[in-house]
C-alpha atoms as a PDB file:
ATOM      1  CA  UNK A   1      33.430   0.602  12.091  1.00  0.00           C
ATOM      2  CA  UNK A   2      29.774   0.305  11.482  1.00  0.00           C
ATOM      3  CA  UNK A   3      27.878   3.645  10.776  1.00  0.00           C
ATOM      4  CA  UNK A   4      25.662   4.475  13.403  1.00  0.00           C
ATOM      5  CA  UNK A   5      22.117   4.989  13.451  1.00  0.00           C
ATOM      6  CA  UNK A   6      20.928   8.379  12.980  1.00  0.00           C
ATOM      7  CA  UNK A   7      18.347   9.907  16.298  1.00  0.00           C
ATOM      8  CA  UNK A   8      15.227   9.024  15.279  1.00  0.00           C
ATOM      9  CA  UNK A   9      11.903  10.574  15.989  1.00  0.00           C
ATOM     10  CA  UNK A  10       8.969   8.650  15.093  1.00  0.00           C
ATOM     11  CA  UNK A  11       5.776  10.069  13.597  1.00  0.00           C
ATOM     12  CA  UNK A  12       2.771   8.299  14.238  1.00  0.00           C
ATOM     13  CA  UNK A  13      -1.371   9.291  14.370  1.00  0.00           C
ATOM     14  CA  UNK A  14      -4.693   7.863  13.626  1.00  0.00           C
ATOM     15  CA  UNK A  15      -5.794   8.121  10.187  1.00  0.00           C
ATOM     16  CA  UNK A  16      -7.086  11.705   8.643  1.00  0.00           C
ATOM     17  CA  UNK A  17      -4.668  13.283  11.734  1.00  0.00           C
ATOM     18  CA  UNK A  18      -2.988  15.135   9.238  1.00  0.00           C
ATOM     19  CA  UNK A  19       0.930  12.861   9.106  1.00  0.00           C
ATOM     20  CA  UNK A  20       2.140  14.239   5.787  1.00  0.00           C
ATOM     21  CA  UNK A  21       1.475  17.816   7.087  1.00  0.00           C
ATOM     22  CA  UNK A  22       4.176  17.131   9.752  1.00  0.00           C
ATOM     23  CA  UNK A  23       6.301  15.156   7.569  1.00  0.00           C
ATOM     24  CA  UNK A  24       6.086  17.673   4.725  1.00  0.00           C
ATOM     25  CA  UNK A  25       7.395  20.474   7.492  1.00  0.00           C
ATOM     26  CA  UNK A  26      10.036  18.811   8.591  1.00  0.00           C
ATOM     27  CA  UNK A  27      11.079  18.061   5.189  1.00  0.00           C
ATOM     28  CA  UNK A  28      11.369  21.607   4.503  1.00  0.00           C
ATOM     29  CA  UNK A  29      13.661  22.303   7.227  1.00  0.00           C
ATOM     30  CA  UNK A  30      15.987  19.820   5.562  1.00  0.00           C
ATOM     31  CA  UNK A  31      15.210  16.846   7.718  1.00  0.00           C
ATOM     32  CA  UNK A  32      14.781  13.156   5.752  1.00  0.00           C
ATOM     33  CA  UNK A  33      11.719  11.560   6.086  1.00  0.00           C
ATOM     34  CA  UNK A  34      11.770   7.328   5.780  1.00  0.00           C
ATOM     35  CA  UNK A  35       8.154   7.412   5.186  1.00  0.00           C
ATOM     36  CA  UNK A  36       6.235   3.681   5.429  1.00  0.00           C
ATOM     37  CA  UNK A  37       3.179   4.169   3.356  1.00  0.00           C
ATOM     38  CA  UNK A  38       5.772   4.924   0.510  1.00  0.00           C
ATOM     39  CA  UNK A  39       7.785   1.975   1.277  1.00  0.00           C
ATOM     40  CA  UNK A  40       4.938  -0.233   1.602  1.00  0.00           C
ATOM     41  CA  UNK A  41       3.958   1.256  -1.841  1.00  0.00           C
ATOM     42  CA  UNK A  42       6.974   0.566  -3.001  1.00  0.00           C
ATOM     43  CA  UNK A  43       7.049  -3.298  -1.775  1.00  0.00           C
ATOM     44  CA  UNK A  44       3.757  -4.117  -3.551  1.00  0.00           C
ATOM     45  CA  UNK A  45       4.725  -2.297  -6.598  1.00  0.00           C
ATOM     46  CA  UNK A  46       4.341  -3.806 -10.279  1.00  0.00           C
ATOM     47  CA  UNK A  47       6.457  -6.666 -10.645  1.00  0.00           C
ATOM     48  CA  UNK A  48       7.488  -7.397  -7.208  1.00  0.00           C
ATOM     49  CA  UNK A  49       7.214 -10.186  -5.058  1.00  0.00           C
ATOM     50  CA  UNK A  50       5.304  -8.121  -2.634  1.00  0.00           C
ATOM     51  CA  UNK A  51       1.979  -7.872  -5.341  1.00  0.00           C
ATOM     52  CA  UNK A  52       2.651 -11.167  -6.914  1.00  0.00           C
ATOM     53  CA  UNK A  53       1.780 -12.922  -3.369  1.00  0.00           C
ATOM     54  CA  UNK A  54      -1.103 -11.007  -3.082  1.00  0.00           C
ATOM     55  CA  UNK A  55      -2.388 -11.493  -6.410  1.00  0.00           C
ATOM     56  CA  UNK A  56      -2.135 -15.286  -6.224  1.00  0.00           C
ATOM     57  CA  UNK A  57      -3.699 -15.350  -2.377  1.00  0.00           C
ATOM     58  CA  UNK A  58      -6.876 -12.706  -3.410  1.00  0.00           C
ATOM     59  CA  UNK A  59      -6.740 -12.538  -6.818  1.00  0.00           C
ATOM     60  CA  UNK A  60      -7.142 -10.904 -10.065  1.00  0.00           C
ATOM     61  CA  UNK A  61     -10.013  -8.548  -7.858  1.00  0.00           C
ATOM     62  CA  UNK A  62      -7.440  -6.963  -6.524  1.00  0.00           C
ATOM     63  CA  UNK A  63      -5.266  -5.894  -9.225  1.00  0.00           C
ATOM     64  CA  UNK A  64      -6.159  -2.611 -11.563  1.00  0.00           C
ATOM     65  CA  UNK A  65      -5.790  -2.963 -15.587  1.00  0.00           C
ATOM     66  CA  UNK A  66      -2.495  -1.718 -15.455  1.00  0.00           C
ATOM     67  CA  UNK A  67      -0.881  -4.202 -13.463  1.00  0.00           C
ATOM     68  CA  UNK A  68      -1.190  -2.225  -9.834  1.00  0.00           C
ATOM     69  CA  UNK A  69      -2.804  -2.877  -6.639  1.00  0.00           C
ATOM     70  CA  UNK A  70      -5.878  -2.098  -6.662  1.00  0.00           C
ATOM     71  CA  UNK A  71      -5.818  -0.811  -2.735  1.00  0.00           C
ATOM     72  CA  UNK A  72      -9.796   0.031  -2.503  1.00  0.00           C
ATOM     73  CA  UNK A  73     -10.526  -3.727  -3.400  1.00  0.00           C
ATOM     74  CA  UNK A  74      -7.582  -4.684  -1.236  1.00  0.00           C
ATOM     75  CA  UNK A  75      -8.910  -2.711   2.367  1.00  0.00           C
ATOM     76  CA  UNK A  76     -12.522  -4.088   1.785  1.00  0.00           C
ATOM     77  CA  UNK A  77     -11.351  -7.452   1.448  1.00  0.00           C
ATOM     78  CA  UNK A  78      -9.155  -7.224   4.798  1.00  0.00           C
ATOM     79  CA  UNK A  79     -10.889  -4.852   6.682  1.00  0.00           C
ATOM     80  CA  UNK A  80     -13.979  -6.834   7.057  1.00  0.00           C
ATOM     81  CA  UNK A  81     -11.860  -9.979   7.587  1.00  0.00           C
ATOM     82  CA  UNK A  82      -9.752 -10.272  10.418  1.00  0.00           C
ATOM     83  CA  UNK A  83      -7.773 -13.371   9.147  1.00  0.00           C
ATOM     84  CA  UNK A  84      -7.320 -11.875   5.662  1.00  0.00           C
ATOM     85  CA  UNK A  85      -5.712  -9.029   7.681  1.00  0.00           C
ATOM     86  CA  UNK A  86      -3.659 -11.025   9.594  1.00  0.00           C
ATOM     87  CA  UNK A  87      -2.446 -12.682   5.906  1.00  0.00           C
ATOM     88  CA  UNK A  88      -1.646  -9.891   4.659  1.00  0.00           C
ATOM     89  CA  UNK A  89      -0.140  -8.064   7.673  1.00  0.00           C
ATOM     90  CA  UNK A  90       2.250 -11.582   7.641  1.00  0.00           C
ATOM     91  CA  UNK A  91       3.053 -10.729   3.409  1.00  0.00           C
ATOM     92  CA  UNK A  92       3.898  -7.523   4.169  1.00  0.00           C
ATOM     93  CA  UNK A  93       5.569  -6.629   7.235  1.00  0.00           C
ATOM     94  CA  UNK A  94       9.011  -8.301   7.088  1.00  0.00           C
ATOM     95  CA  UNK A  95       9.527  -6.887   3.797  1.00  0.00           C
ATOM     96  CA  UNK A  96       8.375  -3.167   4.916  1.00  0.00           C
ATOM     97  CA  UNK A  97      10.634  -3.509   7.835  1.00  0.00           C
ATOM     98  CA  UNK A  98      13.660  -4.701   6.050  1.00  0.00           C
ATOM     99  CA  UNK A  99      12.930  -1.930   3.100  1.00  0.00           C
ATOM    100  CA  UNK A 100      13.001   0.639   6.111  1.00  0.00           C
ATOM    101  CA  UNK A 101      15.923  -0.210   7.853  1.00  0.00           C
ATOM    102  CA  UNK A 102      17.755  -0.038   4.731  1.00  0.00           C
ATOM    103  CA  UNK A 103      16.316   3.299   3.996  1.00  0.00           C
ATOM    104  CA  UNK A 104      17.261   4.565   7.320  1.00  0.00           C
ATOM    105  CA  UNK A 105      20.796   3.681   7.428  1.00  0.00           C
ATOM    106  CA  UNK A 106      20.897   6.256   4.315  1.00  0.00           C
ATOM    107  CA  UNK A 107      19.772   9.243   6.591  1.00  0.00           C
ATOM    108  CA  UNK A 108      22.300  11.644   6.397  1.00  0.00           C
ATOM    109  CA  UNK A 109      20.673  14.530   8.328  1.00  0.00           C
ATOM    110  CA  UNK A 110      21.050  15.143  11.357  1.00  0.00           C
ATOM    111  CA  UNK A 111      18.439  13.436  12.868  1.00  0.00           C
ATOM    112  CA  UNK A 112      15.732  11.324  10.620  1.00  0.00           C
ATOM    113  CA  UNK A 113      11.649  11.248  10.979  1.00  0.00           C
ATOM    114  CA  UNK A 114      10.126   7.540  10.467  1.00  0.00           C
ATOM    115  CA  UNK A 115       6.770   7.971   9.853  1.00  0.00           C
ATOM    116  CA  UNK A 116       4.970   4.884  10.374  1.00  0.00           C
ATOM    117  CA  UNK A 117       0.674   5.033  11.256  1.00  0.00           C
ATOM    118  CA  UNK A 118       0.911   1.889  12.991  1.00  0.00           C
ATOM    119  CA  UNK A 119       4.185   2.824  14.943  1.00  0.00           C
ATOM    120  CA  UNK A 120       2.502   1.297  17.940  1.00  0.00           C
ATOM    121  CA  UNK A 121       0.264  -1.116  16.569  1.00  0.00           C
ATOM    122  CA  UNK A 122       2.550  -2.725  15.112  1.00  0.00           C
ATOM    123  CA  UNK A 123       5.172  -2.476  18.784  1.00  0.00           C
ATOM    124  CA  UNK A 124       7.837  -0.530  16.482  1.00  0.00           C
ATOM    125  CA  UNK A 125       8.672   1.922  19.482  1.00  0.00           C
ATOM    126  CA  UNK A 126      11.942   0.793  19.801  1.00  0.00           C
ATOM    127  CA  UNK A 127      13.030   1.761  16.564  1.00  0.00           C
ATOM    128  CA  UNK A 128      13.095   5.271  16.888  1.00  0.00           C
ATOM    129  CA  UNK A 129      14.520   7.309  19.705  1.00  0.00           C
ATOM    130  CA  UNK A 130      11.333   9.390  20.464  1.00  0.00           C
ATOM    131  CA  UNK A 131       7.795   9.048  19.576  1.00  0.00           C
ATOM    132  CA  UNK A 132       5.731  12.370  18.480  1.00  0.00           C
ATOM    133  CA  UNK A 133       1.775  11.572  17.706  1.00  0.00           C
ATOM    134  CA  UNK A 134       0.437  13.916  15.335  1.00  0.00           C
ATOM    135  CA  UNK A 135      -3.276  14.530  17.287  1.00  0.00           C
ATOM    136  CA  UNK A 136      -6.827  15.641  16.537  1.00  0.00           C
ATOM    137  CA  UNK A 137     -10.459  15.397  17.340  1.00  0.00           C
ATOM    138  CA  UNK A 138     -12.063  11.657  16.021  1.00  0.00           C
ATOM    139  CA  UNK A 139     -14.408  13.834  14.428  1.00  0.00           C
ATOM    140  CA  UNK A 140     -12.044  15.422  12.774  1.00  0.00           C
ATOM    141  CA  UNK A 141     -10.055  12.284  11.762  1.00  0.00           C
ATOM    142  CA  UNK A 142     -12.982  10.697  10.193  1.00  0.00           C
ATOM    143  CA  UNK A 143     -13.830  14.042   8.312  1.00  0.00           C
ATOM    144  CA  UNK A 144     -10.442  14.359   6.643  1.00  0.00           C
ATOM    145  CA  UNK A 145     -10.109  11.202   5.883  1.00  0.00           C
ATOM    146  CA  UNK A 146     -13.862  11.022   3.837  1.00  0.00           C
ATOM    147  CA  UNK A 147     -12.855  13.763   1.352  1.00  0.00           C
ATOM    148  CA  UNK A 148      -8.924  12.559   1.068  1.00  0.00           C
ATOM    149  CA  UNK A 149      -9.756   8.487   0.769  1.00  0.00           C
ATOM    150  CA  UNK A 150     -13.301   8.385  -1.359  1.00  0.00           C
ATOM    151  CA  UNK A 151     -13.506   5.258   0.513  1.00  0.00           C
ATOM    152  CA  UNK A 152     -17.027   4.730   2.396  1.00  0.00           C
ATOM    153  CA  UNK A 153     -17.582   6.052   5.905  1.00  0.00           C
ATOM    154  CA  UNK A 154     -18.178   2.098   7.105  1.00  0.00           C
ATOM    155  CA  UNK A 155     -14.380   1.516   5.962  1.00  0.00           C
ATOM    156  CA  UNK A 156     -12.870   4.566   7.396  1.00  0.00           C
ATOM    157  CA  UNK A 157     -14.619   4.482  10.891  1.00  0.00           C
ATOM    158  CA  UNK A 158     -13.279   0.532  10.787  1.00  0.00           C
ATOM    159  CA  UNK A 159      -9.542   1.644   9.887  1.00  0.00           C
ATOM    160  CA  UNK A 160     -10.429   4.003  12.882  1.00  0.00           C
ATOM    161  CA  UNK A 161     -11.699   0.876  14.997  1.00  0.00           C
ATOM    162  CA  UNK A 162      -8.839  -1.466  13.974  1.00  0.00           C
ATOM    163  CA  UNK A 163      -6.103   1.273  15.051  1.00  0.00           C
ATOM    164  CA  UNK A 164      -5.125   1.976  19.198  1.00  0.00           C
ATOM    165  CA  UNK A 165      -7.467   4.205  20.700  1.00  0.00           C
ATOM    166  CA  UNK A 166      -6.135   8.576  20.682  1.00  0.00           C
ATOM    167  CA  UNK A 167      -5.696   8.039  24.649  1.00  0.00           C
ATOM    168  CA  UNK A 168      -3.414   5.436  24.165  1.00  0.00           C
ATOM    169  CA  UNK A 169      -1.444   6.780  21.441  1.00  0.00           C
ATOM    170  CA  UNK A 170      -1.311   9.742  22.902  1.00  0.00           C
ATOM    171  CA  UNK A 171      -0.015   8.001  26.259  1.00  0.00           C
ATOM    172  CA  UNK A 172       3.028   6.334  24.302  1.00  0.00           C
ATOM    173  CA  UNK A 173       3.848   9.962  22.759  1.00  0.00           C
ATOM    174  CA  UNK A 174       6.877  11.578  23.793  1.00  0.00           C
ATOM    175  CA  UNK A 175       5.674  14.776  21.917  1.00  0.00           C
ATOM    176  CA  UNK A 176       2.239  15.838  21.108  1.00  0.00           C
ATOM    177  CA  UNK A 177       1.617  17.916  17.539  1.00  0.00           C
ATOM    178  CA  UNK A 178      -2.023  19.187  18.404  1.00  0.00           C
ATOM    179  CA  UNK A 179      -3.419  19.188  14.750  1.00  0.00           C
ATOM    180  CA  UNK A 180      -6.564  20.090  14.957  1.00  0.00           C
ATOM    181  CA  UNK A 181      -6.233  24.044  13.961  1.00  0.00           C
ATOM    182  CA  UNK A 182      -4.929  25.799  11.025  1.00  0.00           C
ATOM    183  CA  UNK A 183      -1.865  24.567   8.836  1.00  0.00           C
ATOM    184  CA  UNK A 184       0.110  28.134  10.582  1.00  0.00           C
ATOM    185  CA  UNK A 185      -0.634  26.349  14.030  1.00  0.00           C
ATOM    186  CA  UNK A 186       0.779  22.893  13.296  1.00  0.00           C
ATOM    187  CA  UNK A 187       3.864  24.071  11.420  1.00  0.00           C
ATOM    188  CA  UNK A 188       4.794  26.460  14.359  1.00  0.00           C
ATOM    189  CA  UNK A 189       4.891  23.130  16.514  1.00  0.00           C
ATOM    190  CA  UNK A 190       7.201  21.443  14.553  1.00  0.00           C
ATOM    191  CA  UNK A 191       9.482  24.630  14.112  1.00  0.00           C
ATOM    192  CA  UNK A 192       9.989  24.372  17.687  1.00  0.00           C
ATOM    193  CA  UNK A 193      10.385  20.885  18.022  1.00  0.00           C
ATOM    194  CA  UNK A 194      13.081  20.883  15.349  1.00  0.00           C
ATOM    195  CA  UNK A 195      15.409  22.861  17.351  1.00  0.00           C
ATOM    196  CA  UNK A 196      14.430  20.241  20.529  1.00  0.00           C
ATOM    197  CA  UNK A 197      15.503  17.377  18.008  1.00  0.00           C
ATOM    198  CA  UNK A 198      18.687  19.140  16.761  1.00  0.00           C
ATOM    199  CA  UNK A 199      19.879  19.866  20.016  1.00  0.00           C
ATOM    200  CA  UNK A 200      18.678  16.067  21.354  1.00  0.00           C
ATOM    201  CA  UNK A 201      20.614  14.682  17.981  1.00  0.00           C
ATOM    202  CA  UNK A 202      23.564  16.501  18.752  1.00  0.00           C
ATOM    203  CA  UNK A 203      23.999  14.908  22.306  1.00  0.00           C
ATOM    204  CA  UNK A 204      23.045  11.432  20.940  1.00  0.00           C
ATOM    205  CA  UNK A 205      25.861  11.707  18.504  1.00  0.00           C
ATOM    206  CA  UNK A 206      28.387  12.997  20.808  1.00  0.00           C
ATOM    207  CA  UNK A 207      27.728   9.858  22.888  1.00  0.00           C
ATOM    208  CA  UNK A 208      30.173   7.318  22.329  1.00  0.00           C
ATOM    209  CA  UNK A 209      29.516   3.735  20.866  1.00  0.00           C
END
């Protein structure tokens, strides 16, 4: 009999909105995280097939001395060019996918956080069970992201630009994690939310195949 999938909630928010917070939190109440900035790290790593097709499609501009993706070169090269995005997007997402599905048939807690940024730009809604958008101001967004990236404020506000609009990620939300107060705030959120996902998990795995 094949294993079943775990319940899955899926964390999604605009850049700067503060996803490893949550993730991080949920973490530490023993939940596993499949997080897809780490896989997609992990697909473009030295070596792989993932960084040797973007090397030979951008180049050597792209790659640091040591062999790694150079990912400041990388976003102003696709950022500023929609069908170098659409390249890369096209690289990328199959193997992110099928990296993530693997990882997720590993969860062994009772329910699992995906944490994807483009959840719904990319229509991945129906991978996960229940969709929480971690929220703030724009303002905010654009803030946090400035002193985390040390990319320019022209490439964050166009990250900003290229990803859905707050009112419609908030409309696809299931759950709303309101980050845009202190770190206490947030974490109380996802405290209670946990024990809404354990007792959600609990039903979905009582249901039979």
């Amino acid at each position: 009999m094949t294993a079943r999938r775990p319940f899955l909630i899926g964390v999604t928010g605009g850049i700067g909105s503060g996803k490893t917070l949550v993730t991080d939190t949920f973490a530490e109440l023993g939940i596993e995280i499949v997080d897809a900035d780490i896989v997609a790290r992990d697909v473009v790593a030295p070596g792989s097939p993932g960084l040797e097709a973007i090397k030979a499609h951008f180049g050597d501009s792209v790659i640091t001395e040591s062999g790694e993706l150079n990912r400041a070169a990388l976003r102003e090269c696709v950022f500023t060019n929609e069908e170098q995005k659409q390249w890369l997007n096209a690289c990328l997402h199959p193997l992110i996918r099928k990296a993530m599905a693997a990882a997720i048939e590993q969860i062994r807690s009772p329910y699992g956080v995906l944490a994807v940024p483009l959840l719904i730009e990319n229509g991945m809604q129906k991978m996960v069970d229940r969709i929480a958008v971690v929220d703030c101001p724009e303002s905010q967004q654009l803030a946090r992201a400035l002193r985390r990236d040390g990319s320019s404020e022209t490439v964050i506000k166009g990250i900003m630009a290229a990803q859905v609009s707050r009112e419609k990620r908030l409309a696809e939300a299931d759950d709303i994690i309101d980050n845009s107060h202190d770190i206490e705030t947030t974490k109380a959120q996802i405290v209670q939310l946990h024990q809404t996902y354990l007792k959600l998990a609990k039903t979905h795995n009582a249901d039979p195949l």
